[in-house]
N, C-alpha and C. Protein backbone atom coordinates (compact mmCIF):
# COMPACT_ATOMS: atom_id res chain seq x y z
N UNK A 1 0.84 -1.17 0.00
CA UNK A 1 0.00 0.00 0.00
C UNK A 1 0.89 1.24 0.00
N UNK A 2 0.64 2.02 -0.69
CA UNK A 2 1.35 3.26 -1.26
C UNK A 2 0.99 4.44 0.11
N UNK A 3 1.83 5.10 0.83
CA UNK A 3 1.85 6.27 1.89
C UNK A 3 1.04 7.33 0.83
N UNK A 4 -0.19 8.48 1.57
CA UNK A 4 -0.26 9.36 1.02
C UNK A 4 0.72 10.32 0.84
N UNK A 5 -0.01 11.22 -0.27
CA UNK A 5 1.25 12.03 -0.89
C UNK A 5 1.45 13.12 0.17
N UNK A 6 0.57 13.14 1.12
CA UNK A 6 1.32 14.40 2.32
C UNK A 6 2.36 13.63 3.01
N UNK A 7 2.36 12.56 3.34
CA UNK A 7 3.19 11.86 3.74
C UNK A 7 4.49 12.17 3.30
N UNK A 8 4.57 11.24 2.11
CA UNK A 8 5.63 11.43 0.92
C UNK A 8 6.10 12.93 1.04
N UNK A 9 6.16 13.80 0.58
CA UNK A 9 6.11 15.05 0.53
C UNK A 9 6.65 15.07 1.70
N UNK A 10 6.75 15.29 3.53
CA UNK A 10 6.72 15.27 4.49
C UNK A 10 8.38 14.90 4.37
N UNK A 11 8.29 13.39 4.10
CA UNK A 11 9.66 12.77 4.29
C UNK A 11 10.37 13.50 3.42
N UNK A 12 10.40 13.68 1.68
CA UNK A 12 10.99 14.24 1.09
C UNK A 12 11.83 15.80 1.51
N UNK A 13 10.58 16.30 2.09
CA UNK A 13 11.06 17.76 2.90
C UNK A 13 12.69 17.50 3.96
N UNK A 14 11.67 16.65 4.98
CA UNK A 14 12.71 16.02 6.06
C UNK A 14 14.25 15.85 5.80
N UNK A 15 14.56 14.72 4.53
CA UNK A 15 15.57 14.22 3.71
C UNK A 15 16.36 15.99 3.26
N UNK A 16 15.75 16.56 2.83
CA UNK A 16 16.00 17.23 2.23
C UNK A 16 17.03 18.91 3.53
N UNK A 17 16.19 18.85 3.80
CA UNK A 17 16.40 19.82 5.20
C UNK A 17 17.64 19.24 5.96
N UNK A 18 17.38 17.82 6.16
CA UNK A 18 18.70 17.10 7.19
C UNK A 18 19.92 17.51 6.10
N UNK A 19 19.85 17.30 4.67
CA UNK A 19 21.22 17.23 3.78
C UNK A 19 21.55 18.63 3.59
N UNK A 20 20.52 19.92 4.22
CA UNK A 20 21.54 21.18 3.72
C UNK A 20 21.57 21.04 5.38
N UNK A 21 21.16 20.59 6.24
CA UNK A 21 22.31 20.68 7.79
C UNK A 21 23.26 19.90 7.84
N UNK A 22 23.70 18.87 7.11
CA UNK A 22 24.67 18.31 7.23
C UNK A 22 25.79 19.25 6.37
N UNK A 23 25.63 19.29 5.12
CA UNK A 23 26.35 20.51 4.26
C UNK A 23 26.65 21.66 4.91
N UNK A 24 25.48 22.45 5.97
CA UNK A 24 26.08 23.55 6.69
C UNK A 24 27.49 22.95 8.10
N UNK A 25 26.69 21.86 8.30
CA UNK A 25 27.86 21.62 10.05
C UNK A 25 28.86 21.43 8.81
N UNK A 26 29.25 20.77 7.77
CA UNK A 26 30.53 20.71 7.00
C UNK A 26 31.13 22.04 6.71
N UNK A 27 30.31 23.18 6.35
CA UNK A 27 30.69 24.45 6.01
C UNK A 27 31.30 24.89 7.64
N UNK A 28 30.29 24.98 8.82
CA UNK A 28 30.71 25.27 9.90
C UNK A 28 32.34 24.63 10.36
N UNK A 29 32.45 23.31 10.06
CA UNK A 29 33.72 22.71 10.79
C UNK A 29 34.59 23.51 10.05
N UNK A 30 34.73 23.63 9.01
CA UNK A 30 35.56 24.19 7.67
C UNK A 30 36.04 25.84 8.36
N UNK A 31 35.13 26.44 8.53
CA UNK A 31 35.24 27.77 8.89
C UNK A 31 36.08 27.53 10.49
N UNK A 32 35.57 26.76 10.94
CA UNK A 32 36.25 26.61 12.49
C UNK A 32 38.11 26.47 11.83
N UNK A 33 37.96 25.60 11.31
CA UNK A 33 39.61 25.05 10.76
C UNK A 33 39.99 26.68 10.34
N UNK A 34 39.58 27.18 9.48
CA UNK A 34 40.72 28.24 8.90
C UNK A 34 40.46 29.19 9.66
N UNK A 35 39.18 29.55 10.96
CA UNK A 35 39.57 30.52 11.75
C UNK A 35 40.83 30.55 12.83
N UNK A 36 41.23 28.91 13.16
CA UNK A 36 42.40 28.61 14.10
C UNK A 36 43.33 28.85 13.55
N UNK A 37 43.48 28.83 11.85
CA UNK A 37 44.94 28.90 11.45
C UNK A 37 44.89 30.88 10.83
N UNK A 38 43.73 31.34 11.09
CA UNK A 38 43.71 32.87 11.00
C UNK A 38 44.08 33.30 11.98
N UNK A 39 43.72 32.94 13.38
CA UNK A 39 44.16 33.29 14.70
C UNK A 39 45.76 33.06 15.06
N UNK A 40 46.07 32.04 14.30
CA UNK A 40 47.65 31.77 14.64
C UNK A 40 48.22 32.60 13.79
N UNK A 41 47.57 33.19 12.93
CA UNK A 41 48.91 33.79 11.78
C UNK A 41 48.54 34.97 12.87
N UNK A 42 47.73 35.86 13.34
CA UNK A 42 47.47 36.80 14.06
C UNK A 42 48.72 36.90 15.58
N UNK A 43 48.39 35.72 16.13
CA UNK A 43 49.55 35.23 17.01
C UNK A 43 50.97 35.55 16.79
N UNK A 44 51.00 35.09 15.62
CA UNK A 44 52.34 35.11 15.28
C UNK A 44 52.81 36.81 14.86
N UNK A 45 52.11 37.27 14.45
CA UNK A 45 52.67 39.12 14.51
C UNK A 45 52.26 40.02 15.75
N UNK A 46 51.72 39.31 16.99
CA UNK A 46 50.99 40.32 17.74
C UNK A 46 52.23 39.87 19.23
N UNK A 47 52.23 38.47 19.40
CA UNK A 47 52.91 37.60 20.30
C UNK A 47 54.05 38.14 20.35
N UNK A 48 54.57 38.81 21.43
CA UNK A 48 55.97 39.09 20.98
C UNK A 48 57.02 37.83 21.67
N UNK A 49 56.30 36.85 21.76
CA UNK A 49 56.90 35.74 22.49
C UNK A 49 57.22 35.16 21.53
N UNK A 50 56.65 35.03 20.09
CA UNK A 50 56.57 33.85 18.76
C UNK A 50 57.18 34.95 17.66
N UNK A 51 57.71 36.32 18.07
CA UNK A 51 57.72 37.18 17.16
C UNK A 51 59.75 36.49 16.51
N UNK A 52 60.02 35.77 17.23
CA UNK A 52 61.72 35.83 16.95
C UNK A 52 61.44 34.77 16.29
N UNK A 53 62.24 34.23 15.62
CA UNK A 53 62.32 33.00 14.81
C UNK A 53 62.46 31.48 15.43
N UNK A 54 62.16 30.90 15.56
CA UNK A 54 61.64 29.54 16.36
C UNK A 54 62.65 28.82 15.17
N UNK A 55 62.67 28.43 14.17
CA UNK A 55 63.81 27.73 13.75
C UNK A 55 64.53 28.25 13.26
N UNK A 56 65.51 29.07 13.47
CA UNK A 56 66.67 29.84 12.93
C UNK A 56 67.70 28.92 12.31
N UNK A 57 68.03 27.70 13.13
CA UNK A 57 69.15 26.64 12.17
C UNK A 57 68.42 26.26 11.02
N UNK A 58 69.06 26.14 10.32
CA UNK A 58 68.69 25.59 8.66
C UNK A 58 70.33 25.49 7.77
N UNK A 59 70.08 25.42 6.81
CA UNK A 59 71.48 25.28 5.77
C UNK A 59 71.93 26.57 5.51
N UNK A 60 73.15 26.59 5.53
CA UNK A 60 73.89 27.82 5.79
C UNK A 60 73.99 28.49 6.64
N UNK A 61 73.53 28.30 8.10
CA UNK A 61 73.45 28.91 9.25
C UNK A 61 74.81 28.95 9.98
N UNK A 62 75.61 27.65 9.89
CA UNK A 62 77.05 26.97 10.70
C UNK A 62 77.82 27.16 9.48
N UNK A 63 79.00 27.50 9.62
CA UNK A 63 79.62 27.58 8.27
C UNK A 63 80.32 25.80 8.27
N UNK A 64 80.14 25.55 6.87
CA UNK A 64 80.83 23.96 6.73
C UNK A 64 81.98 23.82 7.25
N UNK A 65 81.76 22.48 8.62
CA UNK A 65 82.76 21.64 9.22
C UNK A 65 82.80 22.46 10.30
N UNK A 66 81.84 23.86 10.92
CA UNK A 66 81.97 23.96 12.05
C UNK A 66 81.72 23.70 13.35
N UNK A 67 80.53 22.55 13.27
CA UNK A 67 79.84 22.01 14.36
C UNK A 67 80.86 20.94 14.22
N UNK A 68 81.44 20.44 13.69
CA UNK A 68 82.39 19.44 13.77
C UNK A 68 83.37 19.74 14.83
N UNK A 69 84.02 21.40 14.47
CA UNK A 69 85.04 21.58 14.53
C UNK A 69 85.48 21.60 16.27
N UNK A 70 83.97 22.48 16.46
CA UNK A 70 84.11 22.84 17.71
C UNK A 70 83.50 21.86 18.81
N UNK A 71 83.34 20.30 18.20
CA UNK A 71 82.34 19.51 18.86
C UNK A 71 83.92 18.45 19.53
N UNK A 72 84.81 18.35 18.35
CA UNK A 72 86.13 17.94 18.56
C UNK A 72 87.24 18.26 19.16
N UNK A 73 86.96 19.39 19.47
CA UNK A 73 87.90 20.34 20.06
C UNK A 73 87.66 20.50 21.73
N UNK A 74 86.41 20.04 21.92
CA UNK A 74 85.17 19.69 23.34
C UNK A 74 85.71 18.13 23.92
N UNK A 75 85.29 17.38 22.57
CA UNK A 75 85.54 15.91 23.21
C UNK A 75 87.14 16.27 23.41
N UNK A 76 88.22 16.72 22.92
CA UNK A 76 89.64 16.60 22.89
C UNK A 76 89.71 16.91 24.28
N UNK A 77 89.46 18.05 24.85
CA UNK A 77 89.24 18.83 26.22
C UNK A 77 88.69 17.89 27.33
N UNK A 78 87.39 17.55 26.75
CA UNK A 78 86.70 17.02 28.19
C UNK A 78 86.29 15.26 27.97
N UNK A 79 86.82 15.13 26.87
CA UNK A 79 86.15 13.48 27.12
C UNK A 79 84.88 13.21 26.42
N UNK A 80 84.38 11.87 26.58
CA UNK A 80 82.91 11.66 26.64
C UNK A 80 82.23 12.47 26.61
N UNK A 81 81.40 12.97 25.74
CA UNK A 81 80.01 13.39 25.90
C UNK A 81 78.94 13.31 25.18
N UNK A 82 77.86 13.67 25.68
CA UNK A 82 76.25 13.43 24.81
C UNK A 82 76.28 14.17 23.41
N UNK A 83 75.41 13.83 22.45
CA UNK A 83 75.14 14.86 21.48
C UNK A 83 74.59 15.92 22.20
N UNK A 84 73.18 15.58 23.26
CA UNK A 84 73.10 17.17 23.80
C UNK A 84 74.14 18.05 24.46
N UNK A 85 74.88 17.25 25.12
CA UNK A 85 75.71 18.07 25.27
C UNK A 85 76.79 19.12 24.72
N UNK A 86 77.26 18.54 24.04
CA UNK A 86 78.21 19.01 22.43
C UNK A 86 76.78 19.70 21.81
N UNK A 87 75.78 20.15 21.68
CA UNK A 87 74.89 20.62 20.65
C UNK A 87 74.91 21.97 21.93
N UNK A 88 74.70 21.62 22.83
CA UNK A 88 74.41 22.95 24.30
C UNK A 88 76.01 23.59 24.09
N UNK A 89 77.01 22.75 23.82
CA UNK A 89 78.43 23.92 23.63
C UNK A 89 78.53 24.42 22.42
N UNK A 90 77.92 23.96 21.49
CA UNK A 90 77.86 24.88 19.91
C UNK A 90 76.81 25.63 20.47
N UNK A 91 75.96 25.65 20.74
CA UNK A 91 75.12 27.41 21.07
C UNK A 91 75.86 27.88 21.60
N UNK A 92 76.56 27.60 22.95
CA UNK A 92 76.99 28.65 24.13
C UNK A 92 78.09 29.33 22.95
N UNK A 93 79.34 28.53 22.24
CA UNK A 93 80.21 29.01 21.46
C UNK A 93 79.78 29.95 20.49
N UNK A 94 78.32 29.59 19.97
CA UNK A 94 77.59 30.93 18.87
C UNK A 94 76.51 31.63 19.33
N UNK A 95 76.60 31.46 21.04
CA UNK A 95 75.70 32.61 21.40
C UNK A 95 74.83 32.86 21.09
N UNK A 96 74.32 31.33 20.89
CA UNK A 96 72.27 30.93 20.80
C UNK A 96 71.39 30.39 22.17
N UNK A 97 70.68 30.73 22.15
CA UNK A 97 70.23 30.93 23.55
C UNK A 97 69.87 29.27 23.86
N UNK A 98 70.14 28.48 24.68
CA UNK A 98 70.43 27.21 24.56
C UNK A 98 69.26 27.04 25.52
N UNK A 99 68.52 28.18 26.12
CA UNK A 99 67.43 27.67 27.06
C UNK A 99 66.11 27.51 26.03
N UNK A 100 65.99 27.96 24.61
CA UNK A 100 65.08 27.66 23.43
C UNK A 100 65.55 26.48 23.02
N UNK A 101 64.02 25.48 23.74
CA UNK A 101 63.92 24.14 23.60
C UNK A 101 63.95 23.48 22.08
N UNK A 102 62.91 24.73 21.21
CA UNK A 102 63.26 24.41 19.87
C UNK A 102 64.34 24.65 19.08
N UNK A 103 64.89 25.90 19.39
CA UNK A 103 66.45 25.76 18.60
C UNK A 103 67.17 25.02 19.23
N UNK A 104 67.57 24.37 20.40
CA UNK A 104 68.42 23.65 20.97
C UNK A 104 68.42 22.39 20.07
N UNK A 105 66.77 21.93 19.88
CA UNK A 105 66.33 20.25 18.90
C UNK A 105 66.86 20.68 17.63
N UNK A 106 66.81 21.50 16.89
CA UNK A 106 67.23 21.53 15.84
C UNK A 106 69.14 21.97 15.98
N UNK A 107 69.63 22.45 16.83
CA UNK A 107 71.35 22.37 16.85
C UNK A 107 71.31 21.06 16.98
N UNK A 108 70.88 20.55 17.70
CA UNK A 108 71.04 18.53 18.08
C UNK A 108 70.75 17.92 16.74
N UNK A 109 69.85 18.07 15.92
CA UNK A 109 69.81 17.29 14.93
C UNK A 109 71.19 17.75 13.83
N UNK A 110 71.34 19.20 13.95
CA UNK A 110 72.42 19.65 13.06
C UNK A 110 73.96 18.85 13.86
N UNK A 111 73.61 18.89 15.37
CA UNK A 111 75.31 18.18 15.41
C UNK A 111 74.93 16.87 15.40
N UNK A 112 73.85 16.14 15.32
CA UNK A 112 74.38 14.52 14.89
C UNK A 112 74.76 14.36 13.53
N UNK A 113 73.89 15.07 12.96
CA UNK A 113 74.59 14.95 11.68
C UNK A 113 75.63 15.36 10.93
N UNK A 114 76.59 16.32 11.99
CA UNK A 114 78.08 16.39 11.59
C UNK A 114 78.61 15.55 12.49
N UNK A 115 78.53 15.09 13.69
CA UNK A 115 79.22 13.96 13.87
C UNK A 115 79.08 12.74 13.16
N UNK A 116 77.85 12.60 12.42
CA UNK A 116 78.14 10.97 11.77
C UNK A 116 78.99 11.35 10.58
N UNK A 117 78.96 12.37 10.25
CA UNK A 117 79.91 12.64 9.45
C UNK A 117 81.53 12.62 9.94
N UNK A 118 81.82 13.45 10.54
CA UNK A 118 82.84 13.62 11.18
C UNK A 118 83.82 11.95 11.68
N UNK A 119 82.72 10.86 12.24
CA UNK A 119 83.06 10.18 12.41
C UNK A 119 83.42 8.48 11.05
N UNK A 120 83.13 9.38 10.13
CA UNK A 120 83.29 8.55 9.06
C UNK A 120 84.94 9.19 8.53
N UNK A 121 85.15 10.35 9.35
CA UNK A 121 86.18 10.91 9.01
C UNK A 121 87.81 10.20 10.15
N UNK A 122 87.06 9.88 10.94
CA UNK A 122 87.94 9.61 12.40
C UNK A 122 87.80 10.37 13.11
N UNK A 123 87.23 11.58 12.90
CA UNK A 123 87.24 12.36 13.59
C UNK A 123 87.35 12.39 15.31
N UNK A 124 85.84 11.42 15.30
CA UNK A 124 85.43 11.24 16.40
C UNK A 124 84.65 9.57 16.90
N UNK A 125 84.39 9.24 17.53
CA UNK A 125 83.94 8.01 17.45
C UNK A 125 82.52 7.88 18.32
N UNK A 126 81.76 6.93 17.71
CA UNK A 126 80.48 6.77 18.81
C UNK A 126 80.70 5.35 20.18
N UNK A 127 80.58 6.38 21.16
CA UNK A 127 81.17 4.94 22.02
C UNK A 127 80.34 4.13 22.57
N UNK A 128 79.13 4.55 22.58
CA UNK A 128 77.73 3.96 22.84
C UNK A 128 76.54 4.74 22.92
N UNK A 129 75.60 4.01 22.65
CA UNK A 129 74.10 4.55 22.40
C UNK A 129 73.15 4.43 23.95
N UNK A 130 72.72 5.52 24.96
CA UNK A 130 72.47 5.19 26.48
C UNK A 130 71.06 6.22 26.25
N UNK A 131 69.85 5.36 26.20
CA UNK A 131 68.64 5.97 26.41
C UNK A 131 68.39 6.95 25.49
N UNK A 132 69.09 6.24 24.32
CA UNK A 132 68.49 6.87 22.93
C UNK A 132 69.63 7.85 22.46
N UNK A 133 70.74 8.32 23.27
CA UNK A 133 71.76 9.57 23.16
C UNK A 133 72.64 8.90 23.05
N UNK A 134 73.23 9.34 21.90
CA UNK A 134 74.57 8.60 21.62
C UNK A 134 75.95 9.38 22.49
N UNK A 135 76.76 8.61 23.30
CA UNK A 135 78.04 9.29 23.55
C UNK A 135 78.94 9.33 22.64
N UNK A 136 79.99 10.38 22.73
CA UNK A 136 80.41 10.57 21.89
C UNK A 136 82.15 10.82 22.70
N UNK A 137 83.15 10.55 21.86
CA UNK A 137 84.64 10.36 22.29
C UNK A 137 85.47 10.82 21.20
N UNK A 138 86.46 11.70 21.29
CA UNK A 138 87.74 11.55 20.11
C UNK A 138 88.31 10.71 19.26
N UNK A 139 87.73 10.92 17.77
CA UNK A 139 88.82 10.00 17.63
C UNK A 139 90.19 9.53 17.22
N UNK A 140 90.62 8.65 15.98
CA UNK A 140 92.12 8.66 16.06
C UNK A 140 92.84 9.41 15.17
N UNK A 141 91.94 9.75 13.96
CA UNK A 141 92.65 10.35 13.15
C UNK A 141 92.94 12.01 13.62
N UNK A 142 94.58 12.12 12.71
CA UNK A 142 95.27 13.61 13.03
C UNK A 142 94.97 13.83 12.07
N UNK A 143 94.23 15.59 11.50
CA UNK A 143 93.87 15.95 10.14
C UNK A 143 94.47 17.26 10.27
N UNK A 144 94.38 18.03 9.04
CA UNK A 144 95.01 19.40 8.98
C UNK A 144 93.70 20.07 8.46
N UNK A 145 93.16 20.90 8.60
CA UNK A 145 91.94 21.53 7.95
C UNK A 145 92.90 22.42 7.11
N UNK A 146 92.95 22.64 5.75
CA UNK A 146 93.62 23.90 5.11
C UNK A 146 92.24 24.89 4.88
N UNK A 147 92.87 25.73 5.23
CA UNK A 147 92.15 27.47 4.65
C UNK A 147 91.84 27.79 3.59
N UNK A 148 91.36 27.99 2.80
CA UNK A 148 91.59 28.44 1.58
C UNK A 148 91.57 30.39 1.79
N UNK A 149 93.22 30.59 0.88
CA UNK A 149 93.37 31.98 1.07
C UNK A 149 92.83 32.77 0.38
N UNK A 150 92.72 34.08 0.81
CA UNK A 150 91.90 34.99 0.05
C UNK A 150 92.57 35.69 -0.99
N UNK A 151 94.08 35.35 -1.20
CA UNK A 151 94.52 36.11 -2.07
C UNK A 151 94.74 35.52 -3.09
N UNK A 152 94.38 36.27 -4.92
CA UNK A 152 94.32 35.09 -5.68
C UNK A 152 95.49 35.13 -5.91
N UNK A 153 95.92 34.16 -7.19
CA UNK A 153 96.90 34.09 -7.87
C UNK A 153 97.66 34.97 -8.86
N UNK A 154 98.50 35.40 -8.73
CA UNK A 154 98.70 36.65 -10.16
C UNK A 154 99.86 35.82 -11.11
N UNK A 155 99.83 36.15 -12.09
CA UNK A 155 100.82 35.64 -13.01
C UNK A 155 101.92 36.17 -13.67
């Protein structure tokens, strides 16, 4: 038996009404999303807490072979130590504020990755891995770093 057509009609309405509220809460969530990332860009020029640069290390920041240089020159001095540690004496040596938790993570990722370098060199050696931090020790090879001079050649 067939529903009358007020019926019909009724549900059709219903169906119809629920799918532009579902379409609006989708429009609503949507607007919620890009008002949080409008508020953060706002943050970010008003905050004078977020106003300095939060990742300042990047490429070209250390000049090449200097987190090495001065990470070797540490272990030569004092022995054993952590990557954090050697990453906390390259700030103090370039006078980056080593109490910024985020630039500190990013010097740490920049000095492991001149020590694994470094240590493919002899530089330095890994003497063990303790709760995820690798220690770190001198190692055997004697190298000469040459300069390259600033004066050219004349003929």
């Amino acid at each position: 038996m067939t529903e009358p057509l007020i019926i019909q009609s009724l549900k059709d309405k219903r169906a119809e009404i629920h799918g532009r509220i579902t379409a609006y809460q989708a429009q609503i969530a949507q607007a919620k999303h890009d008002l949080a990332h409008i508020n953060a860009s706002i943050r970010l020029f008003t905050d004078p807490e977020h106003q300095r640069a939060r990742y300042m290390v990047s490429h070209g920041f250390f000049k090449k072979g200097e987190i090495a240089d001065i990470c070797v020159r540490h272990l030569e001095v004092d022995g054993e130590l952590t990557t954090r540690e050697l990453a906390e004496r390259v700030m103090v040596e370039r006078k980056l504020d080593a109490t910024d938790a985020t630039l500190r993570n990013s010097v740490v990722f920049k000095t492991v990755q001149a020590l694994r370098h470094a240590a493919r060199r002899k530089l330095v050696r890994m003497v063990e891995k303790r709760k995820g931090m690798c220690i770190w020790a001198p190692g055997d090879a004697v190298t000469l770093r040459v300069v390259a001079s600033s004066r050219t050649r004349g003929g």
